[in-house]
C-alpha atoms as a PDB file:
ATOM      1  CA  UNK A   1       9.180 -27.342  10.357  1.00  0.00           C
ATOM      2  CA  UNK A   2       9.961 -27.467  14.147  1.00  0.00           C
ATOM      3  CA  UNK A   3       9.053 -24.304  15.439  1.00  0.00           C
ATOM      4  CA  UNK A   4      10.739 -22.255  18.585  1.00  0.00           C
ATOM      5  CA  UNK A   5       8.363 -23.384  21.070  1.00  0.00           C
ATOM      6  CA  UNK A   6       8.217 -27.178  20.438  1.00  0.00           C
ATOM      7  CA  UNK A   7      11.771 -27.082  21.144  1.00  0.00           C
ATOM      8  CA  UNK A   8      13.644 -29.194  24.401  1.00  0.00           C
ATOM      9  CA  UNK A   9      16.523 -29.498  25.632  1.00  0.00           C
ATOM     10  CA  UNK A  10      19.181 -32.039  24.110  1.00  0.00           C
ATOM     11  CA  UNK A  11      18.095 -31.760  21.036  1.00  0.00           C
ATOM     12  CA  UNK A  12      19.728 -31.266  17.292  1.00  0.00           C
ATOM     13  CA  UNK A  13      17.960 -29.000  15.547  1.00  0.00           C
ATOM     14  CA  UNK A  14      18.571 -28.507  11.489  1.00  0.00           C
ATOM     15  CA  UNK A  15      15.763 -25.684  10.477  1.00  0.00           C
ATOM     16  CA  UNK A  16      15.600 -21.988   8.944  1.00  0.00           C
ATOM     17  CA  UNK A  17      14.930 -19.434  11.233  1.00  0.00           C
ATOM     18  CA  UNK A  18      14.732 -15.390  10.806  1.00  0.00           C
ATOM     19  CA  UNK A  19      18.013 -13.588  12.665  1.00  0.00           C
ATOM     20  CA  UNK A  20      15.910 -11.274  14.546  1.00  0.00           C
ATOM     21  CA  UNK A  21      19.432  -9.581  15.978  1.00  0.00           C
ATOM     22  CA  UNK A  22      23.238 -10.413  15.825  1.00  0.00           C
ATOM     23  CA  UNK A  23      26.040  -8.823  18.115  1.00  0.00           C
ATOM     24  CA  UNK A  24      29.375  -9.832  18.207  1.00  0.00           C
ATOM     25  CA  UNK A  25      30.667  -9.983  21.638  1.00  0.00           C
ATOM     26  CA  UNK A  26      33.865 -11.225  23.991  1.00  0.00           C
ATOM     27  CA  UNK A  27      33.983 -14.426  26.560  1.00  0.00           C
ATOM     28  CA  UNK A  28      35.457 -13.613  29.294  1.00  0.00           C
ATOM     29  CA  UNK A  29      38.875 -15.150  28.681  1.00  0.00           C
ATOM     30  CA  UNK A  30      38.951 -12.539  25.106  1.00  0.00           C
ATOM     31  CA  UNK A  31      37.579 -15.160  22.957  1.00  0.00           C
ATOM     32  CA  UNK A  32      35.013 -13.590  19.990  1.00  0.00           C
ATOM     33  CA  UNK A  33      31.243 -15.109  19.920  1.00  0.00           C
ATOM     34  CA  UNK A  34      28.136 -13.910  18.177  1.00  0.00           C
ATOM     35  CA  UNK A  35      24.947 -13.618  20.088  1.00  0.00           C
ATOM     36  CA  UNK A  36      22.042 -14.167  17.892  1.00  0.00           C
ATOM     37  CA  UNK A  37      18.180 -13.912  18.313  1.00  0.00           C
ATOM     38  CA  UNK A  38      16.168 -16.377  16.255  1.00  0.00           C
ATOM     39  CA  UNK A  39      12.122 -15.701  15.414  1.00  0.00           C
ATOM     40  CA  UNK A  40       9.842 -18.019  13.665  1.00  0.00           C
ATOM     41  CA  UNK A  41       5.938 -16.904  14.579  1.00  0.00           C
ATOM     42  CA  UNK A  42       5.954 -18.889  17.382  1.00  0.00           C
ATOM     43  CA  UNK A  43       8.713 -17.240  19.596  1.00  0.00           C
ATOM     44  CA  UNK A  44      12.829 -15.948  19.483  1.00  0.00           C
ATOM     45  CA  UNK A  45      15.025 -18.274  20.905  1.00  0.00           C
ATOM     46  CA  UNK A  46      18.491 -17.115  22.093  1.00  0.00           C
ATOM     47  CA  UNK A  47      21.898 -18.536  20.041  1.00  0.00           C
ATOM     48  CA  UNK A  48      25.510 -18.270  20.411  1.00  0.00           C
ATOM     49  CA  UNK A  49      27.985 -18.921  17.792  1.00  0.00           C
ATOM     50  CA  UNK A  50      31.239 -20.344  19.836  1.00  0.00           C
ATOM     51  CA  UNK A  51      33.535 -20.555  17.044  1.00  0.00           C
ATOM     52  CA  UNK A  52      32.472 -17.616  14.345  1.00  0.00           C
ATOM     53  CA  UNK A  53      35.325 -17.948  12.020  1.00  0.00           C
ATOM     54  CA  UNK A  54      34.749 -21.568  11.678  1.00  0.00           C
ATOM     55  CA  UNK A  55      34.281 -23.225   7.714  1.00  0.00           C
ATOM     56  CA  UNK A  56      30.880 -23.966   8.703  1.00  0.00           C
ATOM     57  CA  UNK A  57      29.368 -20.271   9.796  1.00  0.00           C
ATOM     58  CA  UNK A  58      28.972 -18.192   6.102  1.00  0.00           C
ATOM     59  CA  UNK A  59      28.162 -14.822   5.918  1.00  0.00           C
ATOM     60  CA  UNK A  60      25.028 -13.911   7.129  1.00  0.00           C
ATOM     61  CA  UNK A  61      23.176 -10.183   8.975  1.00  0.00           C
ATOM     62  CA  UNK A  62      20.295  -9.656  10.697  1.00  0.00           C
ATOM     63  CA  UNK A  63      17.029  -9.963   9.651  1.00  0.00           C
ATOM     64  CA  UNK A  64      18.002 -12.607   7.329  1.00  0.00           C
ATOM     65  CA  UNK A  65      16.616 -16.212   6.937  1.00  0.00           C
ATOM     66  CA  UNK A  66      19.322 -18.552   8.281  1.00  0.00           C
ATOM     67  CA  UNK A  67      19.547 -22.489   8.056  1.00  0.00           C
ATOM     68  CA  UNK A  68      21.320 -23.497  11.450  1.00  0.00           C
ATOM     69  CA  UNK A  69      22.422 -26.509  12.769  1.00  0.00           C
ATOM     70  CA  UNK A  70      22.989 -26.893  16.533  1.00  0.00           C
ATOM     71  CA  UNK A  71      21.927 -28.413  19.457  1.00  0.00           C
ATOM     72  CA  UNK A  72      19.901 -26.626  22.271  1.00  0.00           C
ATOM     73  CA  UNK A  73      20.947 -26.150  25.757  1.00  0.00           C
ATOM     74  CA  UNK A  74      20.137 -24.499  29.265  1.00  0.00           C
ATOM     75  CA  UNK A  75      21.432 -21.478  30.316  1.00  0.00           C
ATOM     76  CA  UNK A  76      19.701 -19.742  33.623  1.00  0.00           C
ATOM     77  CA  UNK A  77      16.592 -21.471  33.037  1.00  0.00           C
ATOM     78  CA  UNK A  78      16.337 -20.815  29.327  1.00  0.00           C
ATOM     79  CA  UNK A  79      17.147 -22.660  26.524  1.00  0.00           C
ATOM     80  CA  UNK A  80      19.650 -21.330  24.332  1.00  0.00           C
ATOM     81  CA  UNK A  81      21.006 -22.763  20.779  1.00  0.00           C
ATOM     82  CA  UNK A  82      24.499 -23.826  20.337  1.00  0.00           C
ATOM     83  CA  UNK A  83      24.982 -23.015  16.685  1.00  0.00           C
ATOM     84  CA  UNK A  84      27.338 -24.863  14.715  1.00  0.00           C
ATOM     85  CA  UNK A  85      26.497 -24.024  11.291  1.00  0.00           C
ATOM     86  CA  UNK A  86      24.606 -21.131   9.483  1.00  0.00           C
ATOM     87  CA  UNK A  87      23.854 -20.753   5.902  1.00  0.00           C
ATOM     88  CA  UNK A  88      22.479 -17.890   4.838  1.00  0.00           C
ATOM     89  CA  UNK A  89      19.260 -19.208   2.299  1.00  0.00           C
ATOM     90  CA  UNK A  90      17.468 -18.266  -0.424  1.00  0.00           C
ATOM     91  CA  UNK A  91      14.141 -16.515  -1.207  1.00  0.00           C
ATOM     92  CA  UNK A  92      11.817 -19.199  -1.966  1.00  0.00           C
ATOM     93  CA  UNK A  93      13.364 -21.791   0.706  1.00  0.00           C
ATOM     94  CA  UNK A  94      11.058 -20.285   3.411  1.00  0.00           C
ATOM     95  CA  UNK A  95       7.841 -18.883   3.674  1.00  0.00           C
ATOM     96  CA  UNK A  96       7.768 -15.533   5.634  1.00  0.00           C
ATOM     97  CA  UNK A  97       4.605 -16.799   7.437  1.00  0.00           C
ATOM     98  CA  UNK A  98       6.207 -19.065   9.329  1.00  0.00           C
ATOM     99  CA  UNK A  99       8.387 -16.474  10.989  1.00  0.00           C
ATOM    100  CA  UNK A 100       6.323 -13.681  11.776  1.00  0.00           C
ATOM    101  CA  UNK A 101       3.146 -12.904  13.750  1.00  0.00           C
ATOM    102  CA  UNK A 102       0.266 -12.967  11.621  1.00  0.00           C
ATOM    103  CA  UNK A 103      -3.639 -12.152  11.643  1.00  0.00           C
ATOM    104  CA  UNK A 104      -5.723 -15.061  12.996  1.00  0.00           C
ATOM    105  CA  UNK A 105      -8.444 -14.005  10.735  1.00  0.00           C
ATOM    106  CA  UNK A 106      -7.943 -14.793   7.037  1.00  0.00           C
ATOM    107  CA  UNK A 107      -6.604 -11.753   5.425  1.00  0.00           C
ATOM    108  CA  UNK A 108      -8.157 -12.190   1.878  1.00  0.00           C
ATOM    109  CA  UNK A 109     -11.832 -12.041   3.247  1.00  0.00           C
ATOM    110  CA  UNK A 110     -11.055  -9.235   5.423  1.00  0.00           C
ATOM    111  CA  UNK A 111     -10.065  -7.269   2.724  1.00  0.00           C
ATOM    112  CA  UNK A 112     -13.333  -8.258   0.310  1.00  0.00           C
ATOM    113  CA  UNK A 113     -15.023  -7.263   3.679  1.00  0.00           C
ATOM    114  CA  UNK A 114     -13.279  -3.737   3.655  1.00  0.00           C
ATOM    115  CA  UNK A 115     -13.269  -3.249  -0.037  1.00  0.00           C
ATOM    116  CA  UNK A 116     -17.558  -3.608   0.167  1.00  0.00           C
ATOM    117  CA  UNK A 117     -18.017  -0.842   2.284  1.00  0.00           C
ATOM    118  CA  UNK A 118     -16.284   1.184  -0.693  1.00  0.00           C
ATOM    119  CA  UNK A 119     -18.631  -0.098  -3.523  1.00  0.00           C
ATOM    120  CA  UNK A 120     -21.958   0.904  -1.568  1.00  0.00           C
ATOM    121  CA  UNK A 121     -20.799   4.054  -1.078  1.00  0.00           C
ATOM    122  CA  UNK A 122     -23.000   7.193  -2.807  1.00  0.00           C
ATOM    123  CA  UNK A 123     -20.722   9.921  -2.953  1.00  0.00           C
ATOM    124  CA  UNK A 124     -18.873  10.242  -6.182  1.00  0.00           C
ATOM    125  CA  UNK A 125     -15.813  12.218  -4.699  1.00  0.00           C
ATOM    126  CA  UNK A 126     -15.275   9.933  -1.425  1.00  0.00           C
ATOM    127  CA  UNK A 127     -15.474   6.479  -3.721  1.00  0.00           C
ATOM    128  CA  UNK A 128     -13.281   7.616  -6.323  1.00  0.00           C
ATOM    129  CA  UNK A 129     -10.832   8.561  -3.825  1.00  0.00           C
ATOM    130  CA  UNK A 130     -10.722   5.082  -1.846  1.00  0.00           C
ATOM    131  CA  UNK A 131     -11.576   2.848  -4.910  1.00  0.00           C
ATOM    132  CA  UNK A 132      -7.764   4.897  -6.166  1.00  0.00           C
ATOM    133  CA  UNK A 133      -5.963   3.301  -2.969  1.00  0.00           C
ATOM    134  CA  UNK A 134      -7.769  -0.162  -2.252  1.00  0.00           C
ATOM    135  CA  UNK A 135      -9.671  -1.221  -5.768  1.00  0.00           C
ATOM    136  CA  UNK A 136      -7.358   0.153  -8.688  1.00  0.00           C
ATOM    137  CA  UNK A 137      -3.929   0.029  -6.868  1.00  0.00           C
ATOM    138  CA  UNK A 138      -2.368  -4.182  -6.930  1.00  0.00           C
ATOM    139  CA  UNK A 139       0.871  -3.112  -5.412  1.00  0.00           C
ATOM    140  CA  UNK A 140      -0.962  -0.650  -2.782  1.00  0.00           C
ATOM    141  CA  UNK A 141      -3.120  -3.517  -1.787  1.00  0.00           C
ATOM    142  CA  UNK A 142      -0.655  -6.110  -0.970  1.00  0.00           C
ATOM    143  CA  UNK A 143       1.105  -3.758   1.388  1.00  0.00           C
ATOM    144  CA  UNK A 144      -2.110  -3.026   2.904  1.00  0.00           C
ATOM    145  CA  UNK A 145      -2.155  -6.731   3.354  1.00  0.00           C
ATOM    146  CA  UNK A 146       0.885  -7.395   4.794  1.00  0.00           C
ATOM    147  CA  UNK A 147       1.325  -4.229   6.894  1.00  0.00           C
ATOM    148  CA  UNK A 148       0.949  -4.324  10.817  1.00  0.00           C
ATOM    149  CA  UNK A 149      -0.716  -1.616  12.788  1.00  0.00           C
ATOM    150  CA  UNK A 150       2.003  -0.817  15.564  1.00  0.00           C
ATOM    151  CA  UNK A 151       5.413  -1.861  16.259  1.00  0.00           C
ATOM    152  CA  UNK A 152       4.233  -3.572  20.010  1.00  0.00           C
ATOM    153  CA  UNK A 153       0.974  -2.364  20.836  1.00  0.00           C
ATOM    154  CA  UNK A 154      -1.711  -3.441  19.486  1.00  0.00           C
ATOM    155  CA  UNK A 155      -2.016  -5.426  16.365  1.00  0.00           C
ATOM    156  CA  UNK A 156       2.136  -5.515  15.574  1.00  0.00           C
ATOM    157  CA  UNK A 157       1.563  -8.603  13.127  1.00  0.00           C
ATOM    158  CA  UNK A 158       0.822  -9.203   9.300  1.00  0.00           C
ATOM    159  CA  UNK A 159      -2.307  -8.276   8.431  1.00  0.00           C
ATOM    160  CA  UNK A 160      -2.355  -6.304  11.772  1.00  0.00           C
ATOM    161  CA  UNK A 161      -3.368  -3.005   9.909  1.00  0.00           C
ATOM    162  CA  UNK A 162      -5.878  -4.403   7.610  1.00  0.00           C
ATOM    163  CA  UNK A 163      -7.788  -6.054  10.881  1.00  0.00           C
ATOM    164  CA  UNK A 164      -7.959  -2.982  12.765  1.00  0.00           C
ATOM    165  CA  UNK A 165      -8.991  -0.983  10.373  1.00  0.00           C
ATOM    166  CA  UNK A 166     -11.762  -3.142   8.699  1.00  0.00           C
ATOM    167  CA  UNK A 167     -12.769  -3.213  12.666  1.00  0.00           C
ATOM    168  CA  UNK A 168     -12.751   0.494  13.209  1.00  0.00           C
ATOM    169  CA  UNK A 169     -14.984   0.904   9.963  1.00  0.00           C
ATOM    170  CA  UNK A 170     -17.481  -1.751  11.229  1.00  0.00           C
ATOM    171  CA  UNK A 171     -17.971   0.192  14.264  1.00  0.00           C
ATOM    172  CA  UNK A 172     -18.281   3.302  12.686  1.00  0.00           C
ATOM    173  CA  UNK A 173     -20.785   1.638  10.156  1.00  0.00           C
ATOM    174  CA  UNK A 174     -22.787   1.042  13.586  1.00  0.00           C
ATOM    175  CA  UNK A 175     -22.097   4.592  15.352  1.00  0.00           C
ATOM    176  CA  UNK A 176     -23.902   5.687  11.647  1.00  0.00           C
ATOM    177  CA  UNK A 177     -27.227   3.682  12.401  1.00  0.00           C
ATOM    178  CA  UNK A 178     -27.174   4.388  15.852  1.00  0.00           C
ATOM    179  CA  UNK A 179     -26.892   8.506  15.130  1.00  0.00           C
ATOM    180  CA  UNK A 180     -28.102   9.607  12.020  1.00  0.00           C
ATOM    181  CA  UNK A 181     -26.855  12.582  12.128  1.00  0.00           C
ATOM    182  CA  UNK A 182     -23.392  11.070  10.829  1.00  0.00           C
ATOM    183  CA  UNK A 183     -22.281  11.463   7.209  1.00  0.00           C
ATOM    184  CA  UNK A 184     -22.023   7.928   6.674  1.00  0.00           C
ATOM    185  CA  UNK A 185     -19.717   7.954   3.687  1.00  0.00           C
ATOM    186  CA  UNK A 186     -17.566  10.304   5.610  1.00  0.00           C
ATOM    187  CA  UNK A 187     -17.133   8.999   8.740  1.00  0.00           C
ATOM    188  CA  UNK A 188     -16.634   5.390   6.617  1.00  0.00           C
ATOM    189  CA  UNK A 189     -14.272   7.207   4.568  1.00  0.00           C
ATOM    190  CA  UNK A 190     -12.095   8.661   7.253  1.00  0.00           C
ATOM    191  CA  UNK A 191     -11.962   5.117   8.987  1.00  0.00           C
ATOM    192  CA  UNK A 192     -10.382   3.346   5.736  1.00  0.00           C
ATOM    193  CA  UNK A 193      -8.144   6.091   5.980  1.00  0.00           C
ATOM    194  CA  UNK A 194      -7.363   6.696   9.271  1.00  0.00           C
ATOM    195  CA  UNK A 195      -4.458   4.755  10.044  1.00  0.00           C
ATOM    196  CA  UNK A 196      -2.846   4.569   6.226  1.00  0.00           C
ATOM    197  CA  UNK A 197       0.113   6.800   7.192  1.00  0.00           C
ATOM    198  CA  UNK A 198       1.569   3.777   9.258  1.00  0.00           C
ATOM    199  CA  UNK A 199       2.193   1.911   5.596  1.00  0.00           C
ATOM    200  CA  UNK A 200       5.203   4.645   5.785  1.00  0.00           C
ATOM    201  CA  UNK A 201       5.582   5.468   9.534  1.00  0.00           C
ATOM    202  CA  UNK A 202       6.906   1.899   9.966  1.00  0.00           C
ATOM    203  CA  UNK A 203       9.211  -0.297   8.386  1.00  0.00           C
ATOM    204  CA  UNK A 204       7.784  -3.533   6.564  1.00  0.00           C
ATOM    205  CA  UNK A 205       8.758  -6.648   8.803  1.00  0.00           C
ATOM    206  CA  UNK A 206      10.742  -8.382   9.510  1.00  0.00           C
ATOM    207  CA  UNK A 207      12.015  -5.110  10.662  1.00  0.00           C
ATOM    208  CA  UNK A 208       8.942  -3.763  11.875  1.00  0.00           C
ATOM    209  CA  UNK A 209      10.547  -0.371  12.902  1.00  0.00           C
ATOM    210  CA  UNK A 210       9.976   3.254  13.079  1.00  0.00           C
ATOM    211  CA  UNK A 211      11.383   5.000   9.789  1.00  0.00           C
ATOM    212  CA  UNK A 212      12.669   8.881   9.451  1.00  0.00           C
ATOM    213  CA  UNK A 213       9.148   9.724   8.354  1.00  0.00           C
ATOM    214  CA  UNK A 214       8.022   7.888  10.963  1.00  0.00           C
ATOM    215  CA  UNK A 215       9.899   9.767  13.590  1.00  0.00           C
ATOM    216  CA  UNK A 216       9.870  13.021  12.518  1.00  0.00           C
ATOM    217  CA  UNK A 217       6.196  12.860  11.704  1.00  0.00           C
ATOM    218  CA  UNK A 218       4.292  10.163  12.576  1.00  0.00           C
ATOM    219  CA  UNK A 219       1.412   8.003  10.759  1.00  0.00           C
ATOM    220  CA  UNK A 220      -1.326  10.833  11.403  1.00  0.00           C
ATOM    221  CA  UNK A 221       0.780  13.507   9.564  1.00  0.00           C
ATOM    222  CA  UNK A 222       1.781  11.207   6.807  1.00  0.00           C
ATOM    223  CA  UNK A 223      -1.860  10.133   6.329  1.00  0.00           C
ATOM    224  CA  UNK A 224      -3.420  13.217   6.088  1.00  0.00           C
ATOM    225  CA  UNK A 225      -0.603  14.189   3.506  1.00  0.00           C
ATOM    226  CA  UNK A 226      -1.302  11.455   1.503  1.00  0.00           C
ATOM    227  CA  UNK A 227      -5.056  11.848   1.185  1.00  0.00           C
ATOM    228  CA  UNK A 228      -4.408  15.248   0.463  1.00  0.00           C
ATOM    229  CA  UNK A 229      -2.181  14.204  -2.027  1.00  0.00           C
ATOM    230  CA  UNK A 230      -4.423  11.999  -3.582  1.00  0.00           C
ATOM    231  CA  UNK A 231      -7.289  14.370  -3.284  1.00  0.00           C
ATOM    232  CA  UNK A 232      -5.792  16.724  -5.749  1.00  0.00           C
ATOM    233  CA  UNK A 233      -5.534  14.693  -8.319  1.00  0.00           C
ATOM    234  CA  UNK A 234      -9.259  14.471  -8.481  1.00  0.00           C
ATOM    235  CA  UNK A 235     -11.094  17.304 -10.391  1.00  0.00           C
ATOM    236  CA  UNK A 236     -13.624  19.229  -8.529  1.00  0.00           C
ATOM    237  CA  UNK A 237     -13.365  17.530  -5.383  1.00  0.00           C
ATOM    238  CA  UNK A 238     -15.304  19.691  -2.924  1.00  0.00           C
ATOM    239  CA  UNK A 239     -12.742  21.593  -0.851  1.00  0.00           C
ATOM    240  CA  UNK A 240     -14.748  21.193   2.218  1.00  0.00           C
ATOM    241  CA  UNK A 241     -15.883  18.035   2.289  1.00  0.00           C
ATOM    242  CA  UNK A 242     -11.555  17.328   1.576  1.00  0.00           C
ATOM    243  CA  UNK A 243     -10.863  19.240   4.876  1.00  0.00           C
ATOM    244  CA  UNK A 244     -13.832  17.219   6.815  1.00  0.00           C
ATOM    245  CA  UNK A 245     -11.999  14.762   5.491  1.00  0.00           C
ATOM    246  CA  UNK A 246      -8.111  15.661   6.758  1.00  0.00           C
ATOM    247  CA  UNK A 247      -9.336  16.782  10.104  1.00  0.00           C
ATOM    248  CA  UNK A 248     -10.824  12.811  10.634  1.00  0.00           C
ATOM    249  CA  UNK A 249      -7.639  12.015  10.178  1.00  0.00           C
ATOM    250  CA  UNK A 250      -6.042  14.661  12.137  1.00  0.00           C
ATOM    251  CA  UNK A 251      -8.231  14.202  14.930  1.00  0.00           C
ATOM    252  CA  UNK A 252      -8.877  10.394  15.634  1.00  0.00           C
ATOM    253  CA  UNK A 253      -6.653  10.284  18.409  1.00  0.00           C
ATOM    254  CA  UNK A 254      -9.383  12.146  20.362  1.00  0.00           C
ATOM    255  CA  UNK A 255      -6.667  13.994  22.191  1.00  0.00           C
ATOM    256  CA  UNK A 256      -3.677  16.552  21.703  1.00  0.00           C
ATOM    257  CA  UNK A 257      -1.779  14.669  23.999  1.00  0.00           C
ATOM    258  CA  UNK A 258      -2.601  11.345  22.507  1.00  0.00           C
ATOM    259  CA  UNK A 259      -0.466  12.936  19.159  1.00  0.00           C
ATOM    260  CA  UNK A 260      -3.616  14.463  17.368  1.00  0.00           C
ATOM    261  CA  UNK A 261      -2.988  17.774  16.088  1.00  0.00           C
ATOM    262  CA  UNK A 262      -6.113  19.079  16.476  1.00  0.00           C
ATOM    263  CA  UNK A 263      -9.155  18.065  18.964  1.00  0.00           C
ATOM    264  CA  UNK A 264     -12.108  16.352  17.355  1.00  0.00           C
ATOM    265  CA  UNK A 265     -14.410  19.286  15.843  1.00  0.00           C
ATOM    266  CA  UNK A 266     -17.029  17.161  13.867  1.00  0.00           C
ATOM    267  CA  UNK A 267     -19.353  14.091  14.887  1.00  0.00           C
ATOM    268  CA  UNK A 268     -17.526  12.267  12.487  1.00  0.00           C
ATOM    269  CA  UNK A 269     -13.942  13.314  14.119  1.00  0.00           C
ATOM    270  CA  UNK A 270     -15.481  11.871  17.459  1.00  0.00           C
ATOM    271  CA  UNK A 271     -16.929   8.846  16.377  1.00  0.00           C
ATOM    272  CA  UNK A 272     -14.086   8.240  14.394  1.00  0.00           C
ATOM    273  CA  UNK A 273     -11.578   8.876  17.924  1.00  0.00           C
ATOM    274  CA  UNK A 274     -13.985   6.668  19.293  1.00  0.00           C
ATOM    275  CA  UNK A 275     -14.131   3.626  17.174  1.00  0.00           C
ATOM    276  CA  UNK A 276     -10.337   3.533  17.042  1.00  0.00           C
ATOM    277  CA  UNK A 277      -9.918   3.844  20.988  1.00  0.00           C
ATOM    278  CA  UNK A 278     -12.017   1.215  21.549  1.00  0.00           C
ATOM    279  CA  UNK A 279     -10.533  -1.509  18.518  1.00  0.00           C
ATOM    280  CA  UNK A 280      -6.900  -0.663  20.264  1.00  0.00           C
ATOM    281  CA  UNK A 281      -7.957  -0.829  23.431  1.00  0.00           C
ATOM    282  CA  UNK A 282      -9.797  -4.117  23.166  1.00  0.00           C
ATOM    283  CA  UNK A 283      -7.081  -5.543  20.834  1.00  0.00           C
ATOM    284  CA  UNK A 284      -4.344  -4.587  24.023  1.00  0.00           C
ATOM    285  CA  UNK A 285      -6.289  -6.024  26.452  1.00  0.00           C
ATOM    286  CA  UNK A 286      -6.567  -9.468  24.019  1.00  0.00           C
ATOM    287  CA  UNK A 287      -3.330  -9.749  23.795  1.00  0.00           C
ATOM    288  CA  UNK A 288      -1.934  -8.597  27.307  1.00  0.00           C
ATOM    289  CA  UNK A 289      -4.515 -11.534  28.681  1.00  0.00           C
ATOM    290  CA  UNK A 290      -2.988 -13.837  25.830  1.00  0.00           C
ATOM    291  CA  UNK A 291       0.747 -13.307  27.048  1.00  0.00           C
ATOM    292  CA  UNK A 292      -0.350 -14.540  30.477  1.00  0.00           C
ATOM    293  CA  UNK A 293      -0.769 -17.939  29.397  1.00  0.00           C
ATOM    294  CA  UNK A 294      -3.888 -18.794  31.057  1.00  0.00           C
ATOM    295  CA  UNK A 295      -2.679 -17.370  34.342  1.00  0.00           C
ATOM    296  CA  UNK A 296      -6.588 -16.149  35.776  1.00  0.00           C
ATOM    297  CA  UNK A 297      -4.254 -14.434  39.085  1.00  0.00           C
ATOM    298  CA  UNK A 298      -4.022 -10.376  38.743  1.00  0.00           C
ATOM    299  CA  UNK A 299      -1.363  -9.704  36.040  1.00  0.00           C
ATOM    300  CA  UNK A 300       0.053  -6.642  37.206  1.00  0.00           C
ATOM    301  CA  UNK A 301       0.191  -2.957  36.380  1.00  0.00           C
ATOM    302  CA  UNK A 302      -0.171  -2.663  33.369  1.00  0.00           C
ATOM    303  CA  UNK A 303       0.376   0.981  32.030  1.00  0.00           C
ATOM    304  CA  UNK A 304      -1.796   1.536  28.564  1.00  0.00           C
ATOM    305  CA  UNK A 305      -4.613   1.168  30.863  1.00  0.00           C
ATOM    306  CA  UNK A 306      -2.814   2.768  34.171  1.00  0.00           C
ATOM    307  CA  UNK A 307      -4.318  -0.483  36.137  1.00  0.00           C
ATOM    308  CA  UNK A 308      -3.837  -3.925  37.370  1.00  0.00           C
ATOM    309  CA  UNK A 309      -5.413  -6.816  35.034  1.00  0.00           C
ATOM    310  CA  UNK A 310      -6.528  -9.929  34.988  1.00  0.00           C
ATOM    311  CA  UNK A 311      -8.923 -12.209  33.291  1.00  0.00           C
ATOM    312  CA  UNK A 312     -12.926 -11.957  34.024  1.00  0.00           C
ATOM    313  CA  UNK A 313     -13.884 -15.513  35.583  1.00  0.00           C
ATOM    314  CA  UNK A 314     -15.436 -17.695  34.017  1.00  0.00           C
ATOM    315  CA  UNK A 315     -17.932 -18.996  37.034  1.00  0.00           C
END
């Protein structure tokens, strides 16, 4: 496959690519295009369809996989695709890897990694209740697989929820030897947890998108009614350890203003906040210093940390 950013000027190009967007629009002399964006997981290149009632353009809408034919041009210093054919293909002709962002960590081991921390767990309640979700659930776990973690913030990729959380959990897993006082399986629990209600809060990709729920609720809502959900299906499970459990959830934002309902009332609420503040954070800064493209100058403002950035030297 030729991907997006291997591509030059003057050539022919003959590949699938996702349609990322599609707008029909008007030259200026009244004549109808289409203006297409087209993703693989290296980059979106810009397209224009000259002639769109042309034999060789089929039917085709966005966010589907597309085999073009074209060649690519310049246009204001970018390149641009000058589409002359488009055929709408087939699952099985493509493999959805090559057109979106995915982990750089291997997903499979990640989740063994995450799944572990369940089967050494002692309490009867708080096992039962993740081994439901991530041991005894196939079509639950390949979600959780291919999910991301945010639309553009941190972690927006496949596998993008699965690696924050497993890293939020192995921090918490350290808060709990550093400070005893921490109800291990708790706190362990509420990180495997904490971010679930994005698997409804956003759209699978390619789309990638805020839903209703999403909107009207948001992922920490939608988590803790899920758990709760879950929770009840459980016999005797303790109600307060279930509530410890829900305010986690409700709370790891640290902050009302961050979107937490309520304000972290437990040592397991705060190292939770904690432990997820810091993955983001860290996981922002990775990629904001990635996007610079080795560029060690001062990157700007940037305004998730409400400061100019740059790169630590390396001397």
């Amino acid at each position: 496959m030729k991907y997006i950013e291997t591509l030059r000027e003057g050539e022919r190009v003959g590949e699938i690519y996702l349609c990322k967007n599609r707008q029909s629009a008007l030259t200026k002399a009244g004549k109808p295009y289409e203006s297409l964006t087209l993703q693989d997981k290296t980059g979106t290149l810009d397209a224009k369809v000259w002639d769109p009632n042309s034999q060789g353009i089929d039917e085709f809408e966005a966010f589907d996989y597309i085999a073009v034919m074209g060649d690519v041009t310049s246009f204001q210093g970018a390149l641009q695709l000058n589409v002359k054919r488009i055929r709408k293909v087939r699952e099985g002709e493509y493999d959805p890897k090559d057109y979106l962002p995915v982990s750089e960590k291997d997903i499979d081991q990640m989740y063994q990694e995450l799944t572990a921390f369940i089967q050494e767990m002692k309490n009867p309640y708080l096992k039962k209740l993740c081994s439901g979700f991530f041991l005894e659930d196939a079509e639950f776990e390949k979600k959780f697989k291919f999910h991301s973690a945010a639309k553009n913030v941190h972690h927006g990729f496949v596998g993008g929820l699965l690696e924050h959380t497993l890293s939020v959990v192995k921090l918490c897993d350290y808060y709990t030897k550093m400070y005893p006082l921490l109800h291990r399986d708790l706190l362990l629990t509420a990180a495997i947890f904490h971010d679930i209600g994005k698997l409804k809060e956003l759209s699978v990709f390619p789309a990638n998108d805020y839903t209703d729920a999403g909107q009207l609720l948001g992922h920490i809502m939608i988590g803790a009614e899920m758990v709760g959900e879950r929770i009840r299906t459980i016999p005797n499970f303790p109600v307060k350890l279930a509530n410890e459990l829900k305010h986690c959830i409700l709370a790891h934002h640290g902050e009302l203003e961050y979107g937490s309902p309520k304000k972290p009332a437990l040592a397991e609420a705060v190292a939770l906040s904690f432990a997820d503040n810091t993955d983001a954070k860290m996981q922002t800064m990775k990629e904001a210093l990635a996007a610079a493209n080795g560029n060690s100058d001062w990157l700007g403002y940037n305004r998730l940390f409400e400061s100019n950035i740059r790169k630590t030297s390396e001397e």
